[in-house]
Protein backbone atom coordinates (compact mmCIF):
# COMPACT_ATOMS: atom_id res chain seq x y z
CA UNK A 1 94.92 24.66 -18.54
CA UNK A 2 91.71 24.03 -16.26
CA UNK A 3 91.97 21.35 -13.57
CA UNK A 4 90.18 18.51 -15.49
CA UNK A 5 92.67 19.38 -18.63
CA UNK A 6 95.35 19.11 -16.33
CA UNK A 7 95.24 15.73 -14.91
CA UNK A 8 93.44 14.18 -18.13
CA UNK A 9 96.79 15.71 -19.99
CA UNK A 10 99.30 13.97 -17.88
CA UNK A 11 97.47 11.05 -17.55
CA UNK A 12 98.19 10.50 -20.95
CA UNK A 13 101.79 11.52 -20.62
CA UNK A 14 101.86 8.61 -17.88
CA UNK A 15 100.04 6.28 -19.91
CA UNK A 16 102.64 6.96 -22.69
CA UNK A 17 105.44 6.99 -20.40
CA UNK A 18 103.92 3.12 -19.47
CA UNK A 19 103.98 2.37 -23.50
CA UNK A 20 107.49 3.07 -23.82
CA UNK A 21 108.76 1.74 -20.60
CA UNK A 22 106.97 -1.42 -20.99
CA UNK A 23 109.75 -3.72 -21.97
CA UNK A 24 112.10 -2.71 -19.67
CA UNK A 25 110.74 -4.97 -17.63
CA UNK A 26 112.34 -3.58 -14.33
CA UNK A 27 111.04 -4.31 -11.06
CA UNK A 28 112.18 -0.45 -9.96
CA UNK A 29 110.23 2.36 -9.60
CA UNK A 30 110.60 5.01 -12.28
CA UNK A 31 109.71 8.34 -12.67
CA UNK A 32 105.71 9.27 -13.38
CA UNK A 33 104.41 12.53 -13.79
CA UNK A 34 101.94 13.96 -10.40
CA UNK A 35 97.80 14.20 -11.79
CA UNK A 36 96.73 16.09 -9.07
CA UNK A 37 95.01 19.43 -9.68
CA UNK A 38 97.43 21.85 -9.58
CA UNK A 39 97.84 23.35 -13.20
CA UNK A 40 101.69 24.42 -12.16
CA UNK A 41 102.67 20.69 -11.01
CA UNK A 42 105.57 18.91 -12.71
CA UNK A 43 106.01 16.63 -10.22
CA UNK A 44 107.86 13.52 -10.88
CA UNK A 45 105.85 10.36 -8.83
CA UNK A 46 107.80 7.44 -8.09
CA UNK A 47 106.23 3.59 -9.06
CA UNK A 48 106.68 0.30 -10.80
CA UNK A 49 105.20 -0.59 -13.87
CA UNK A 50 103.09 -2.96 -12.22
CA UNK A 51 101.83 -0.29 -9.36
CA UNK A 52 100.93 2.17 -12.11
CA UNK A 53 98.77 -0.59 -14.20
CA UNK A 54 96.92 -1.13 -10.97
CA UNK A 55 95.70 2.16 -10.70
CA UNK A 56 94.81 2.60 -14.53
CA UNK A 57 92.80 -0.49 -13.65
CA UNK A 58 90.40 2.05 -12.21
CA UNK A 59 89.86 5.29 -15.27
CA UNK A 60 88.43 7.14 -12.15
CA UNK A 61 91.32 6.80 -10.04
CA UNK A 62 94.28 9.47 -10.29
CA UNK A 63 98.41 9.34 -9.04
CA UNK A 64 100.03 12.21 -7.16
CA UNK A 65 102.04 12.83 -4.35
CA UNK A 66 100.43 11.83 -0.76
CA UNK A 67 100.51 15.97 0.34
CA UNK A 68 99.05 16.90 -3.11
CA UNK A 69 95.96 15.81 -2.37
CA UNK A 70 92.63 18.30 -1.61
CA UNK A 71 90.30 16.38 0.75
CA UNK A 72 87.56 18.36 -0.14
CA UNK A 73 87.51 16.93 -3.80
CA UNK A 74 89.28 13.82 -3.70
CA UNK A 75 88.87 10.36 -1.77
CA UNK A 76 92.35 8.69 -0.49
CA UNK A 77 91.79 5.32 -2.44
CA UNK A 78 95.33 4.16 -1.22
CA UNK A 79 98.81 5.53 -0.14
CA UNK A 80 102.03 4.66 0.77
CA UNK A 81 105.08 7.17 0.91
CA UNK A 82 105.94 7.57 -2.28
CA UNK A 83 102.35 8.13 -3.93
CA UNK A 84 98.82 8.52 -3.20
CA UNK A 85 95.72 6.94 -5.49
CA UNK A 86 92.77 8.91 -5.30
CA UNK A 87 89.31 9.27 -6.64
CA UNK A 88 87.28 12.48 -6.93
CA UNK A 89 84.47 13.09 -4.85
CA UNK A 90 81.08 13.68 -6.20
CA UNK A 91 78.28 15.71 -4.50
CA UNK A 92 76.68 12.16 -3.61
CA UNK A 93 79.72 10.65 -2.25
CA UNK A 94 79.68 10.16 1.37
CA UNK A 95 83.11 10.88 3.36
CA UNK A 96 84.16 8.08 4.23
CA UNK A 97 87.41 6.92 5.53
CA UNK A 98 89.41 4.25 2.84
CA UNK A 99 89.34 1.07 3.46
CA UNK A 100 92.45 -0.53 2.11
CA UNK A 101 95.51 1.76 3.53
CA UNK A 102 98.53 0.11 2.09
């Protein structure tokens, strides 16, 4: 699976893991699976329910874990110590630190 397959596949493992979770209506973290680009990653990434409908908020914005992350590609939109919310650079994208560190 390429890198784009990758994270669009388990984005949609993610957004069905949301689907079925959604009346559980726990204030806990559970278990997501990592987006980043590695095709090998199985990584289980730990938020709430209400974290991960934040970041679908955004369809360009991807979950993994905080040292998952390739600078050269992707844009730190937020991060905290259990995940990190990125977007992918573009060649027109300047490189600029993010703005809202939580």
């Amino acid at each position: 699976m390429d890198t784009i397959g990758n994270e669009a596949a388990f984005r949609a493992l993610n957004d069905r893991i949301k689907e079925l979770e959604s009346d559980w209506h726990s204030a806990d973290p559970m278990a997501f699976v990592c987006e980043c680009s590695s095709a090998g990653c199985t990584a289980a990434v730990y938020l709430t329910i209400e974290e991960y409908g934040a970041i679908r908020a955004h369809s360009d914005h991807f979950l993994m874990l905080p040292h998952h992350v390739v600078l050269d590609s992707e844009r730190i939109v937020r991060s905290n110590d259990r995940y990190a919310v990125v977007a992918k650079l573009d060649a027109d994208d300047p490189l600029e630190p993010p703005t809202n560190w939580t």
